[in-house]
Protein backbone atom coordinates (compact mmCIF):
# COMPACT_ATOMS: atom_id res chain seq x y z
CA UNK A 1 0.49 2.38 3.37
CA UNK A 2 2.18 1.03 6.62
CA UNK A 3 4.69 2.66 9.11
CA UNK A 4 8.25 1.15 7.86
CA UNK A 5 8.21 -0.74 11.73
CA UNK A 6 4.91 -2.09 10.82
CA UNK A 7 6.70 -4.35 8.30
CA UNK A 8 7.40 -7.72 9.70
CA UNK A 9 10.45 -8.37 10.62
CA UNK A 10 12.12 -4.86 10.64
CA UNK A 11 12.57 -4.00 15.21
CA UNK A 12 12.54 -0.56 16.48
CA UNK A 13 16.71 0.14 16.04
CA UNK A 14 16.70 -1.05 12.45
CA UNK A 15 13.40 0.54 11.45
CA UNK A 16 14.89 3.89 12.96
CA UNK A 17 18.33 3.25 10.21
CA UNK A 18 15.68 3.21 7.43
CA UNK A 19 13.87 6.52 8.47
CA UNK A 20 17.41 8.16 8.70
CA UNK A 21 17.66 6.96 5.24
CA UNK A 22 14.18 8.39 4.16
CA UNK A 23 12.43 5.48 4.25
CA UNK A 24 9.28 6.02 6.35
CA UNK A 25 6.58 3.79 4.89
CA UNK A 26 6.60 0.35 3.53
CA UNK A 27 5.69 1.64 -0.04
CA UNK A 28 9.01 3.73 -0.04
CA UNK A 29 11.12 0.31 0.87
CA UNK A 30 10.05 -1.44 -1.59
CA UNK A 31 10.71 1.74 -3.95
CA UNK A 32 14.60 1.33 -2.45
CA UNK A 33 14.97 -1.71 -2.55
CA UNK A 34 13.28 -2.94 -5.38
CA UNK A 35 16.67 -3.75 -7.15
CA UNK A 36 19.61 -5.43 -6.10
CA UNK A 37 21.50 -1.64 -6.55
CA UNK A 38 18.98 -0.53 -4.82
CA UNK A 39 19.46 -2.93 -1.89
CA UNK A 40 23.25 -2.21 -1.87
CA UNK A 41 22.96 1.68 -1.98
CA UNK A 42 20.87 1.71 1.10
CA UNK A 43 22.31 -1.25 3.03
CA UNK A 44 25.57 1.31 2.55
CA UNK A 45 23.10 4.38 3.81
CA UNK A 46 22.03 2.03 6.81
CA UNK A 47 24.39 -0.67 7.61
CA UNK A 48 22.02 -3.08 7.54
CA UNK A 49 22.38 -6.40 5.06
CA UNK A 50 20.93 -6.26 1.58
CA UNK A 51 19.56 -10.19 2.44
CA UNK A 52 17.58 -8.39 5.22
CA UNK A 53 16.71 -5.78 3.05
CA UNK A 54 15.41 -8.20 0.51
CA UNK A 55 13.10 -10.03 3.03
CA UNK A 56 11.71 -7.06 3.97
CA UNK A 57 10.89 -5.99 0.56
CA UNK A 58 8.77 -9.32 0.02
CA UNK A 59 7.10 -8.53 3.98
CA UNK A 60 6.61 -5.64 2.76
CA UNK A 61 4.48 -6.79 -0.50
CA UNK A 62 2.06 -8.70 1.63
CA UNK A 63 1.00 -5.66 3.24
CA UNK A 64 -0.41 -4.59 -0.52
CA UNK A 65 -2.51 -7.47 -0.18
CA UNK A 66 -5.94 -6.32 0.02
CA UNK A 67 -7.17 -6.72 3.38
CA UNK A 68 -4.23 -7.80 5.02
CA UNK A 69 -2.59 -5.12 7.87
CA UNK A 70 0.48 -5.20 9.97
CA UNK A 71 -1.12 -7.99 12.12
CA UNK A 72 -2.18 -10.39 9.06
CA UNK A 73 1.12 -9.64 7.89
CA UNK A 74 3.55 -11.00 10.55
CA UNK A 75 1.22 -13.85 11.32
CA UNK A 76 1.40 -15.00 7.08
CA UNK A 77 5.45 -14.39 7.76
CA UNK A 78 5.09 -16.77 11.34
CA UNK A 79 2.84 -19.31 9.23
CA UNK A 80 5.54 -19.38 6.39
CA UNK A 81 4.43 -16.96 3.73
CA UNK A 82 7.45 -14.83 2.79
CA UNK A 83 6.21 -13.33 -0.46
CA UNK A 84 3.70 -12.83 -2.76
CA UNK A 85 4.63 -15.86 -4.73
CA UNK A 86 4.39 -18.01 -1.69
CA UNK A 87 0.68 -16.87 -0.52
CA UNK A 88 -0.24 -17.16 -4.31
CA UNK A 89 0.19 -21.30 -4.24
CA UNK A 90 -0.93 -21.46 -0.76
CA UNK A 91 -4.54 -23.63 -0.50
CA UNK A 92 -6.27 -21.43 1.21
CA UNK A 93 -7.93 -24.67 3.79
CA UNK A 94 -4.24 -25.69 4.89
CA UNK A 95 -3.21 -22.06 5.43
CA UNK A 96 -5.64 -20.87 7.83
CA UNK A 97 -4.93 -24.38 9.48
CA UNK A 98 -1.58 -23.21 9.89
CA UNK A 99 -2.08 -20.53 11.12
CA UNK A 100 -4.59 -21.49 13.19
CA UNK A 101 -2.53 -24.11 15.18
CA UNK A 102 0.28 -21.40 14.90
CA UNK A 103 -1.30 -18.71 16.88
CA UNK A 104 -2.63 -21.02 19.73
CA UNK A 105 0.76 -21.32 20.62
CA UNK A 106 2.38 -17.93 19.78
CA UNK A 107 -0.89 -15.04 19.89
CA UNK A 108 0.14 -13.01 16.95
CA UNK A 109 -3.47 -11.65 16.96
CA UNK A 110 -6.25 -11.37 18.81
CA UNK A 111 -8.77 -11.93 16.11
CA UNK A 112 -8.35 -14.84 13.61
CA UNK A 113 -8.68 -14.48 10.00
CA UNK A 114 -11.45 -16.58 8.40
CA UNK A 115 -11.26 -18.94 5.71
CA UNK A 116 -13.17 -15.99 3.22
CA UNK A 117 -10.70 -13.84 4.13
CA UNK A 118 -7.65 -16.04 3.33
CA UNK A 119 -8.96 -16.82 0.15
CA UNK A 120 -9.36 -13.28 -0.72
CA UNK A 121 -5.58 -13.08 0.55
CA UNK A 122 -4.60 -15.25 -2.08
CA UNK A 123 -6.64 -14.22 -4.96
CA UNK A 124 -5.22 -10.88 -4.39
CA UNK A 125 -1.96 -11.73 -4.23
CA UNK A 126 -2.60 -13.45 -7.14
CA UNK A 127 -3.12 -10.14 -9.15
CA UNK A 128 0.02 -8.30 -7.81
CA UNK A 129 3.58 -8.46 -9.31
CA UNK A 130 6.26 -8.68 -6.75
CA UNK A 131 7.93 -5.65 -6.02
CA UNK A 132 11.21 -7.21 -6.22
CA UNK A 133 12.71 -6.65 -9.89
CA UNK A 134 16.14 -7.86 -9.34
């Protein structure tokens, strides 16, 4: 389970609105903000937009993903891959092209996955639901 500023897209100010809200972890946003009432209670707790809120539910699902961390996270998000749906119909060859040629010009990690790995991504995904219900 990831800090809440570990999921991508969330900065330091609006990560610290969350934890004032109670939510700490990744696995409690996407307990808030599962639903679209959910989304509007705590954009009213935080001030913060229940679009945002939204995106950072489905950043927040690739972090379920079996061997994907913080780092593999934001770099699927930079490559394109906004949700679990999305990595699910990825081919896993074009992908890790992507992101390939994607981090030579922007470094979101050090160490590159391999094309195992993103296939693994995307089976896994596979066998998740989306924690967005509404």
């Amino acid at each position: 389970m990831a800090r809440i500023d570990q999921v991508a897209g969330i900065d330091h100010r609006q990560a610290t609105r969350l934890r004032k809200a109670g939510v700490r972890t990744s696995k409690a946003l996407t307990v808030f903000a599962a639903t679209r009432r959910g989304r509007t209670q705590l954009a009213k707790e935080t001030g913060l937009s229940p679009q945002d809120l939204q995106v950072w539910v489905h950043h927040a699902d690739l972090l379920r993903v079996k061997g994907v961390g913080a780092e593999y996270a934001s770099l699927l998000v930079e490559a394109g891959v906004d949700t679990l749906r999305d990595l699910r119909r990825r081919n896993p060859t074009a992908l890790l092209a992507k992101i390939i040629s994607m981090n030579g010009s922007q470094r979101v990690v050090d160490r590159l996955p391999t094309e195992s790995m993103v296939v693994g991504w995307i089976a896994a995904a596979g066998e998740l639901e989306p924690s967005i219900n509404a």
